[in-house]
C-alpha atoms as a PDB file:
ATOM      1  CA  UNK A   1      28.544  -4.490  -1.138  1.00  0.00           C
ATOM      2  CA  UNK A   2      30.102  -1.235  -2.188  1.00  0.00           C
ATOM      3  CA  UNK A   3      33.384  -2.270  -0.121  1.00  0.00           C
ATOM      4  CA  UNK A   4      33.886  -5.366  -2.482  1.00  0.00           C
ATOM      5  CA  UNK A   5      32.951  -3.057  -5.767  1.00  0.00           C
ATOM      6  CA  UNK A   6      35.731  -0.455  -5.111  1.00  0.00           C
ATOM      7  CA  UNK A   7      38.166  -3.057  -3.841  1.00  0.00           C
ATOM      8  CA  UNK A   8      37.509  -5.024  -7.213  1.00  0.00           C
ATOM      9  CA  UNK A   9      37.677  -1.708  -9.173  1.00  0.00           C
ATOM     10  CA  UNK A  10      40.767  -0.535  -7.709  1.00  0.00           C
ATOM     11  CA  UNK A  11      42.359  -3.885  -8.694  1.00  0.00           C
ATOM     12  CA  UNK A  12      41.234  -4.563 -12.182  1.00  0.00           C
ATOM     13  CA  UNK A  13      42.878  -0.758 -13.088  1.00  0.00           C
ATOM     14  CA  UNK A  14      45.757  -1.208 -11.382  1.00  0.00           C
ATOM     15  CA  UNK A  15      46.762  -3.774 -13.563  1.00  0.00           C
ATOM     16  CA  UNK A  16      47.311  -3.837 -17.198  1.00  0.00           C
ATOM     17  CA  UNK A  17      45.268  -6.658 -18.074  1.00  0.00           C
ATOM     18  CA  UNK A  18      41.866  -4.705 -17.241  1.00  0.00           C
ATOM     19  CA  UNK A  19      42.195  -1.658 -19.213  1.00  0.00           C
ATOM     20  CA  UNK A  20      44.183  -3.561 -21.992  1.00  0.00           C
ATOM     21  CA  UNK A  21      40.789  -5.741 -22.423  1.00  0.00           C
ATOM     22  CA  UNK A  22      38.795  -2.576 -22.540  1.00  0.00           C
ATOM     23  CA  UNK A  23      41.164  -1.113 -25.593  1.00  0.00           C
ATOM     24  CA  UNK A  24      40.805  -4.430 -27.335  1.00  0.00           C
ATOM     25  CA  UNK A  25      37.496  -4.039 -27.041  1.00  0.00           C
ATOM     26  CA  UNK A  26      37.397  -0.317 -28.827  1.00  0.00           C
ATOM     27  CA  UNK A  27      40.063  -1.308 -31.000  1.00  0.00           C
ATOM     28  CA  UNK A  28      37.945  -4.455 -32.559  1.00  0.00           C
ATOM     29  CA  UNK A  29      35.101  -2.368 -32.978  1.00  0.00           C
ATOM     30  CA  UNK A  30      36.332   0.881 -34.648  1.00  0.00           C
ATOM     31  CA  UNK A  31      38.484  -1.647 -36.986  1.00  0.00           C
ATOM     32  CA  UNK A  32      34.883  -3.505 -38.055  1.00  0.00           C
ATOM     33  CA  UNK A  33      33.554  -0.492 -38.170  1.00  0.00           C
ATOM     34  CA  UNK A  34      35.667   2.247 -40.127  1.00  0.00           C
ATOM     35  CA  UNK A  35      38.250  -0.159 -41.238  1.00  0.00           C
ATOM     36  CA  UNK A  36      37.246  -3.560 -42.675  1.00  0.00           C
ATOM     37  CA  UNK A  37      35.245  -3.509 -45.910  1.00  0.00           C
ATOM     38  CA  UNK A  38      32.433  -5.740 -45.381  1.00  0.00           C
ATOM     39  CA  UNK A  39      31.293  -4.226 -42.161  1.00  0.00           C
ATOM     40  CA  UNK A  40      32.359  -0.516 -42.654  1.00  0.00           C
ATOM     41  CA  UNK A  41      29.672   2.638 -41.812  1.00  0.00           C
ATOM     42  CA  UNK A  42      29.773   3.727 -45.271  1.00  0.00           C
ATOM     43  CA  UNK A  43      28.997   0.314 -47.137  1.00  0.00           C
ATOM     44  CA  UNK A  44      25.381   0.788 -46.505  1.00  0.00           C
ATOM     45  CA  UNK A  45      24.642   4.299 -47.474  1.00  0.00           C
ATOM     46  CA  UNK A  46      22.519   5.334 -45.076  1.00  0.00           C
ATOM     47  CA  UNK A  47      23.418   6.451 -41.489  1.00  0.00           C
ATOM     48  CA  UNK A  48      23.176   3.230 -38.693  1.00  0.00           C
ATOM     49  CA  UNK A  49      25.084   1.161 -36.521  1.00  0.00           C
ATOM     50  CA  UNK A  50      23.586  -1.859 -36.884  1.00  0.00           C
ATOM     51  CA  UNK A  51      26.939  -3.417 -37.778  1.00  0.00           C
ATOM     52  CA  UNK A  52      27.948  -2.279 -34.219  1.00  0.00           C
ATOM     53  CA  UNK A  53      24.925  -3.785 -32.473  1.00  0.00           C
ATOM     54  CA  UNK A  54      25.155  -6.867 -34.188  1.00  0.00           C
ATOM     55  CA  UNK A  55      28.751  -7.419 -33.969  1.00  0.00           C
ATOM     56  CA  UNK A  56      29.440  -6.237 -30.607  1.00  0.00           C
ATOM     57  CA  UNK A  57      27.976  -9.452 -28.938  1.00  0.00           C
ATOM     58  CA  UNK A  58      30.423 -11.675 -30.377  1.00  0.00           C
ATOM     59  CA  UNK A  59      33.259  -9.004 -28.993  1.00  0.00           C
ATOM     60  CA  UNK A  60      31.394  -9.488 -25.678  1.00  0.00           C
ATOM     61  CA  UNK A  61      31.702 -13.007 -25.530  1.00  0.00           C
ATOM     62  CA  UNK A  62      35.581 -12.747 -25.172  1.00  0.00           C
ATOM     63  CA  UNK A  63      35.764  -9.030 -23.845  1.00  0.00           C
ATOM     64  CA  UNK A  64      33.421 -10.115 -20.668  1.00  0.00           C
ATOM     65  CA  UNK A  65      34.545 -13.349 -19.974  1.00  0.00           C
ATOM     66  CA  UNK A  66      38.434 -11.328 -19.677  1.00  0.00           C
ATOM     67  CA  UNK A  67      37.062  -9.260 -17.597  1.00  0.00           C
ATOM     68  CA  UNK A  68      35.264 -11.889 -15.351  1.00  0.00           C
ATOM     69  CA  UNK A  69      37.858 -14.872 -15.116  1.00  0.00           C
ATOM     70  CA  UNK A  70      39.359 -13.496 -11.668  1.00  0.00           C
ATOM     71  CA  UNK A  71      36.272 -12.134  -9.578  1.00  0.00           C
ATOM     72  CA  UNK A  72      36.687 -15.597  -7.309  1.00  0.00           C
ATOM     73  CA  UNK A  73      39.390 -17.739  -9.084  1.00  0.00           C
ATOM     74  CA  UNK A  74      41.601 -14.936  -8.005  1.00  0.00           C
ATOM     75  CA  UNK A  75      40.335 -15.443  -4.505  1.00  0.00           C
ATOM     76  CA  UNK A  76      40.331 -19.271  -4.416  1.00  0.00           C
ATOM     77  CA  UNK A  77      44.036 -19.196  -5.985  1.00  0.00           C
ATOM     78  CA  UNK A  78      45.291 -16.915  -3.480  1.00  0.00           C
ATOM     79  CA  UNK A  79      43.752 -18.042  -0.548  1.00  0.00           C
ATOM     80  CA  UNK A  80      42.372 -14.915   0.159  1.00  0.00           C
ATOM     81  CA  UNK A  81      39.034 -16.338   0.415  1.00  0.00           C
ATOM     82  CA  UNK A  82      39.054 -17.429   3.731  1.00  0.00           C
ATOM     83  CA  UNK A  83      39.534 -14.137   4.886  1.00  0.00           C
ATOM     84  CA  UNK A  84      36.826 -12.728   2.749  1.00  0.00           C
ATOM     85  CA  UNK A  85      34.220 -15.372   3.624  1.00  0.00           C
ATOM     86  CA  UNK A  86      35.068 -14.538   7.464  1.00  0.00           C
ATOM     87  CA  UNK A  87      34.074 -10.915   7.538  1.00  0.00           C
ATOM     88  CA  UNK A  88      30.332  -9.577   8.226  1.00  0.00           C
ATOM     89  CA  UNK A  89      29.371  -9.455   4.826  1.00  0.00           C
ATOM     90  CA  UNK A  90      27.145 -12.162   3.557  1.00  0.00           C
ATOM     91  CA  UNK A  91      27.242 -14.214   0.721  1.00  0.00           C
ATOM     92  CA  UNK A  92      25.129 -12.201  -1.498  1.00  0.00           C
ATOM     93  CA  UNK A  93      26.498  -9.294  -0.551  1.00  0.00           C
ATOM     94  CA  UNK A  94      30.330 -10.231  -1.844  1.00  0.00           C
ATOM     95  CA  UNK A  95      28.160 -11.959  -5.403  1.00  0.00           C
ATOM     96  CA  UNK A  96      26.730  -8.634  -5.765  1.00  0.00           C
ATOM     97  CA  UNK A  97      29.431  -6.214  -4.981  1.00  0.00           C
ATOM     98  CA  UNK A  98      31.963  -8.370  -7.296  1.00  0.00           C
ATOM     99  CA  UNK A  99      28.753  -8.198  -9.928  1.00  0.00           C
ATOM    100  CA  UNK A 100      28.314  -4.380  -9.904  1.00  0.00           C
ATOM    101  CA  UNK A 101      32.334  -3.915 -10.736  1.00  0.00           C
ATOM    102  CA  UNK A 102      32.494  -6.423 -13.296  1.00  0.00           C
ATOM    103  CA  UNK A 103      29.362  -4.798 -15.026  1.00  0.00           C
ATOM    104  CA  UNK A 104      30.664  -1.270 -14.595  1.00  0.00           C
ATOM    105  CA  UNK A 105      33.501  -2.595 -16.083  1.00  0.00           C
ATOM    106  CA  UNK A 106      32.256  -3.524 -19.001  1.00  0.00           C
ATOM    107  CA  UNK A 107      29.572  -0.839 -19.232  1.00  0.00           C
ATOM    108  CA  UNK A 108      32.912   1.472 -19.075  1.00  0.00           C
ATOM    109  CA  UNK A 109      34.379  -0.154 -22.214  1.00  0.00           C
ATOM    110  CA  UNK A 110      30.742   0.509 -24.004  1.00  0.00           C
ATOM    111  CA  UNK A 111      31.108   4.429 -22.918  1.00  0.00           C
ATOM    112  CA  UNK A 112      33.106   5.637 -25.144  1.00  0.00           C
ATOM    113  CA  UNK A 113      31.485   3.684 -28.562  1.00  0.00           C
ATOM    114  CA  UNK A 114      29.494   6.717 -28.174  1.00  0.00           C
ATOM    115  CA  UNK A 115      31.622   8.682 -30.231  1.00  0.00           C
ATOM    116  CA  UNK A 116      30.250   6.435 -33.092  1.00  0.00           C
ATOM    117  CA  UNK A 117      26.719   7.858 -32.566  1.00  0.00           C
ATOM    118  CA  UNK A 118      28.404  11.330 -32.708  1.00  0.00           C
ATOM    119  CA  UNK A 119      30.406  10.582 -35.892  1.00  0.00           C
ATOM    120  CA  UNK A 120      27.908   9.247 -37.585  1.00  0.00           C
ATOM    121  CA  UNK A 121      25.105  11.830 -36.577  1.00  0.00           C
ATOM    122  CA  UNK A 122      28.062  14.674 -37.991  1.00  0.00           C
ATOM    123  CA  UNK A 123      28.432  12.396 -41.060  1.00  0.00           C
ATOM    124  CA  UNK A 124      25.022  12.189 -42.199  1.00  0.00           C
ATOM    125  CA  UNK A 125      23.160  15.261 -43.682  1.00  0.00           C
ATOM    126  CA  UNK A 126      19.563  13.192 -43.200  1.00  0.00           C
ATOM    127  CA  UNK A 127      19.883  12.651 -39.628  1.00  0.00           C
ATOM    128  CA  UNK A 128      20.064   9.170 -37.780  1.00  0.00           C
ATOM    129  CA  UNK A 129      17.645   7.035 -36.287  1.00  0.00           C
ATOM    130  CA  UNK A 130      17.846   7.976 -32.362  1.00  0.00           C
ATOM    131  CA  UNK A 131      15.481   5.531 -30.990  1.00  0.00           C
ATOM    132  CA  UNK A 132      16.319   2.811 -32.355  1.00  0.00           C
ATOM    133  CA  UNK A 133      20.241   3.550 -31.589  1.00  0.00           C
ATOM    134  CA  UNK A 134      19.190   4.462 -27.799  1.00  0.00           C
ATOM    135  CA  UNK A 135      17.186   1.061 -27.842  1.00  0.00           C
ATOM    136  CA  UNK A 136      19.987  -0.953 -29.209  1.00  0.00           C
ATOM    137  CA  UNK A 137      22.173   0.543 -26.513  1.00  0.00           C
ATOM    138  CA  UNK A 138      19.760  -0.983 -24.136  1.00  0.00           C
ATOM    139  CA  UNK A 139      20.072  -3.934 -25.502  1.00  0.00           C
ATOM    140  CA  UNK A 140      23.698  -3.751 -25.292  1.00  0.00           C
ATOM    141  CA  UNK A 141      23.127  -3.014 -21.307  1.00  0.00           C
ATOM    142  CA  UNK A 142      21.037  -5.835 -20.937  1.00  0.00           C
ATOM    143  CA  UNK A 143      23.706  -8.519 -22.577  1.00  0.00           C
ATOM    144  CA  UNK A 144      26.501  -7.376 -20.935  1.00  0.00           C
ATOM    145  CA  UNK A 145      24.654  -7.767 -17.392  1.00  0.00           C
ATOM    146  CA  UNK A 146      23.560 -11.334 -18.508  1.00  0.00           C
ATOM    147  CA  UNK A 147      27.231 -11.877 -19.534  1.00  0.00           C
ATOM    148  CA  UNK A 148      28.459 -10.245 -16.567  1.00  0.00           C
ATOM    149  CA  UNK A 149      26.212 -12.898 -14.803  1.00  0.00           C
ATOM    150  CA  UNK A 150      27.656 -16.015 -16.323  1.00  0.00           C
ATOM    151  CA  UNK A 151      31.551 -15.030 -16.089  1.00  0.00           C
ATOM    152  CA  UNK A 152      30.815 -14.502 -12.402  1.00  0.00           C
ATOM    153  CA  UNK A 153      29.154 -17.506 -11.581  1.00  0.00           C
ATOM    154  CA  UNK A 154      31.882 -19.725 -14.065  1.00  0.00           C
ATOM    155  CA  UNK A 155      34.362 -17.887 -12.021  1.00  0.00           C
ATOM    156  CA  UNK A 156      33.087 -19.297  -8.811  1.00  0.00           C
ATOM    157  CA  UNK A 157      33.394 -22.778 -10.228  1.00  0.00           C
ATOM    158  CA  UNK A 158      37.453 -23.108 -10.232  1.00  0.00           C
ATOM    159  CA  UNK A 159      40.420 -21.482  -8.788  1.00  0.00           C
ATOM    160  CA  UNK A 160      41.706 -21.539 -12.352  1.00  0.00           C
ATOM    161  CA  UNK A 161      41.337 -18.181 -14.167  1.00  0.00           C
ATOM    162  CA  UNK A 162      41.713 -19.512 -17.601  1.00  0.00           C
ATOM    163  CA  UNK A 163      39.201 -22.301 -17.044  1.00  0.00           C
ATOM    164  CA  UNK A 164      37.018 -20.039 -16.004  1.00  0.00           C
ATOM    165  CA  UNK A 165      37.047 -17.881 -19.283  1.00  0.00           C
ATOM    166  CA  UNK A 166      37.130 -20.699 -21.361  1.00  0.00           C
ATOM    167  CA  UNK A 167      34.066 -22.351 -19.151  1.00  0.00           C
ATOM    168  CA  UNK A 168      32.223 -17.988 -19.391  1.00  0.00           C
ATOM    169  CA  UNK A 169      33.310 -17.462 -23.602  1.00  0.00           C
ATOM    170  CA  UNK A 170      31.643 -20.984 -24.326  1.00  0.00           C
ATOM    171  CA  UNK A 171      28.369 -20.502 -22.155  1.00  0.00           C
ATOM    172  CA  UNK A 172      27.990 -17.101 -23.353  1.00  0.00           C
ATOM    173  CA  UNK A 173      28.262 -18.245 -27.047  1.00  0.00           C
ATOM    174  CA  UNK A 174      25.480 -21.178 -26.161  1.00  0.00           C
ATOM    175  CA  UNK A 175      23.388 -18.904 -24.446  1.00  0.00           C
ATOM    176  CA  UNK A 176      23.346 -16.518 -27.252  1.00  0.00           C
ATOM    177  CA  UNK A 177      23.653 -18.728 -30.193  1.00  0.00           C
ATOM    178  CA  UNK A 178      22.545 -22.216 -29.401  1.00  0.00           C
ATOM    179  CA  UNK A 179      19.071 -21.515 -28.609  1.00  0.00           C
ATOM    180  CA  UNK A 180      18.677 -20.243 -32.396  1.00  0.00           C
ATOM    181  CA  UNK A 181      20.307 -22.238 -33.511  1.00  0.00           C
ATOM    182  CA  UNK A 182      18.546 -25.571 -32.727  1.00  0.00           C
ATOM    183  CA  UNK A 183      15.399 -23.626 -33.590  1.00  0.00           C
ATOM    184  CA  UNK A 184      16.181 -23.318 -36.953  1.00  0.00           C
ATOM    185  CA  UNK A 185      16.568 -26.752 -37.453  1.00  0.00           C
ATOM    186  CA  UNK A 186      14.149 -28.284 -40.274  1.00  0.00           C
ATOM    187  CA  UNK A 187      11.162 -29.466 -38.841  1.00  0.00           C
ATOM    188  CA  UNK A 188      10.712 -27.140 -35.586  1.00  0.00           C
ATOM    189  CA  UNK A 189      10.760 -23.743 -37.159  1.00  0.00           C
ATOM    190  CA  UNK A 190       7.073 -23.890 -36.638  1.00  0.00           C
ATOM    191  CA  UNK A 191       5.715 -24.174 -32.777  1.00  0.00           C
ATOM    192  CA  UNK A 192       8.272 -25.652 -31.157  1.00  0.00           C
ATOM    193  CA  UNK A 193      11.108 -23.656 -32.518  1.00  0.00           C
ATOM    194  CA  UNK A 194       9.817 -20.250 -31.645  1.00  0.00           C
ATOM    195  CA  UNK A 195       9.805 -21.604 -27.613  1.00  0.00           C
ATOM    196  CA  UNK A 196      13.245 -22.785 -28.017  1.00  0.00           C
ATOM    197  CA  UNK A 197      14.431 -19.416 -29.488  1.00  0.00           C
ATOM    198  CA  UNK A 198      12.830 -17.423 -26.730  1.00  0.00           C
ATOM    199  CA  UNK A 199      15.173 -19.479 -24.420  1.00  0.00           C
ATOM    200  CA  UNK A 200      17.949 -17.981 -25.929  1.00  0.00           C
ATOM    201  CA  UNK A 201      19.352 -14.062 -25.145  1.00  0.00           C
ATOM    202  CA  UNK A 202      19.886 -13.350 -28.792  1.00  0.00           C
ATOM    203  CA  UNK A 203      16.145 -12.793 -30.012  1.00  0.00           C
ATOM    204  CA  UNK A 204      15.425 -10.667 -26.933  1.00  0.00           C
ATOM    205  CA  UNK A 205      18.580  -8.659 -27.674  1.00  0.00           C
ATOM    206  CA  UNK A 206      17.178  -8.137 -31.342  1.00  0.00           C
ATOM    207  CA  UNK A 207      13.575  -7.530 -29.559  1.00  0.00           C
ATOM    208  CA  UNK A 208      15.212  -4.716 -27.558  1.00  0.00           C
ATOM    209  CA  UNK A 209      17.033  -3.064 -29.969  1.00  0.00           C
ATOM    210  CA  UNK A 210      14.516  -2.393 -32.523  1.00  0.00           C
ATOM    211  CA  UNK A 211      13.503   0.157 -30.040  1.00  0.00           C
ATOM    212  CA  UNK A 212      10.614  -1.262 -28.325  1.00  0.00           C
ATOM    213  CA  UNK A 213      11.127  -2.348 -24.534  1.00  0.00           C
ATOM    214  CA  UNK A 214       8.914  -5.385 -24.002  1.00  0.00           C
ATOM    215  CA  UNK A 215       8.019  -6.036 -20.200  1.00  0.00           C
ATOM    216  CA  UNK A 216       8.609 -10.353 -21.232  1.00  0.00           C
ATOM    217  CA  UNK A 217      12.257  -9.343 -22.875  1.00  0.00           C
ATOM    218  CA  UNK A 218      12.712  -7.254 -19.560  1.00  0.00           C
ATOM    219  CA  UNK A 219      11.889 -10.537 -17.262  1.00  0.00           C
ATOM    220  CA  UNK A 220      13.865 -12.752 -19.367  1.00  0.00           C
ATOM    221  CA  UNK A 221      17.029 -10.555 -18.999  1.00  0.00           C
ATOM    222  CA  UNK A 222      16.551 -10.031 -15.454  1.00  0.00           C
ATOM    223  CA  UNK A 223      15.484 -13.736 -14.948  1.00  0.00           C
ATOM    224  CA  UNK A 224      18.505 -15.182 -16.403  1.00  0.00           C
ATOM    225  CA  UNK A 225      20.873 -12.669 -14.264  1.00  0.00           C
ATOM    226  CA  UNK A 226      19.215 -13.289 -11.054  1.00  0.00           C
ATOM    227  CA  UNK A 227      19.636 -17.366 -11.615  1.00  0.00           C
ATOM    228  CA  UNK A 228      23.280 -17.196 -12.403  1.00  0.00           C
ATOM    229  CA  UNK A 229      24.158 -15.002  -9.353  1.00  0.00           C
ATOM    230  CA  UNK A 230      21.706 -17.282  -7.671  1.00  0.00           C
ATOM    231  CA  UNK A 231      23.739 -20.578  -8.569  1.00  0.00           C
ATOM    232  CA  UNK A 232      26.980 -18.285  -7.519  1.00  0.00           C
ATOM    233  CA  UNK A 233      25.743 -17.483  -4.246  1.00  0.00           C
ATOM    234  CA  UNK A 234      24.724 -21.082  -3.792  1.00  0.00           C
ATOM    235  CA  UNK A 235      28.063 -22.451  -4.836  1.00  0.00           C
ATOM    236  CA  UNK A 236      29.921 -19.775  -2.720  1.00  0.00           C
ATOM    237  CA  UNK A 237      27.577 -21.117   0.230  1.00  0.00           C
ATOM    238  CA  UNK A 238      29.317 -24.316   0.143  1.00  0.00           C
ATOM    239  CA  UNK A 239      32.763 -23.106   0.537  1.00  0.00           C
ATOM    240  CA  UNK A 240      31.474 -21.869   3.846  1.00  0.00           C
END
């Protein structure tokens, strides 16, 4: 597993398509956040990030996808997955070493946001609310690993990098949006349309970053990651 990580590391750095996703990343969120108007730190008047948090999934839908598109399109494309498929390691070993890259990967490009929390904490003469930023953080964690999850398994689905970002960016948004969505339509706000939200990742990642870890918000994140690299494994099986 650990083989497959630092051979996946090693090549998204040594090209300039990783890292450049990882600035673009940084760069979209320091403009939203010191920058543009509307969603600037000091339109509020009081010290929080929540512009950050709730921003920074719609970044990831684009930003993860990016970073995503080649774990196995790259492969299929270059035949080079008939020599990976023949050596000792198993199926869910490969899913799960490409997995942990791709989600370092993007936990890498989160890193440094936390200059924000340092700005913003030097900024502010009444303090800032640290639990709630450390649970929104979580949060963040939690997405990207669900994210992480889909652009790996849409990447074992073609041999076409660009199909498979398109095929991760649009799941991602449906996942995160949909859900909502079609539960605020007229007429199943009440009953039904609580169920259907809790389907979706975007009221568990509002759940988790108001600070409170919830064991169900915990099981859905981990649920919904363990099914996509389950339907990636199975896929993967019948290349075999």
């Amino acid at each position: 597993m650990w083989t497959i990580c630092k051979k996946e590391l090693r090549q998204f750095f040594s090209s300039l398509t990783g890292p450049l996703a990882i600035v673009l990343f940084l760069l979209l969120s320091g403009l939203f956040l010191f920058v543009f108007p509307d969603t600037g730190l000091f339109e509020y008047g009081y010290a929080s990030l929540e512009e950050f948090f709730r921003l920074a999934p719609w970044i990831f839908m684009f930003l993860i996808p990016a970073v995503t598109m080649r774990t196995f399109s790259e492969e299929f494309r270059s035949g080079t997955w008939e020599t990976l498929r023949t050596s000792p390691l198993r199926i869910r070993q490969i899913v799960a070493g490409k997995y942990a890259a791709a989600l370092l990967i993007s936990l890498l490009a989160v890193l440094p946001t936390l200059v924000y929390v340092f700005t913003l904490s030097r900024l502010s003469s009444g303090g800032i609310d640290g639990g709630g930023i450390a649970g929104s953080y979580v949060g963040l964690v939690l997405l990207a690993s669900v994210f992480t999850a889909v652009g790996v398994c849409c990447s074992s689905l073609t041999p076409n990098p660009v199909v498979s970002f398109l095929l991760a960016a649009t799941l991602c948004f449906a996942l995160h949006t949909a859900f909502s969505a079609v539960a605020g339509i007229p007429g199943l706000a009440e009953g039904p349309g609580y169920l259907v939200e809790q389907l979706g990742v975007e009221s568990h990642y509002r759940s988790v970053s108001r600070g409170v870890l919830d064991s169900r918000d915990l099981v859905y994140f981990l649920s919904v990651i363990l099914f996509f690299l389950y339907l990636t494994a199975m896929r993967l099986s019948k290349t075999l």
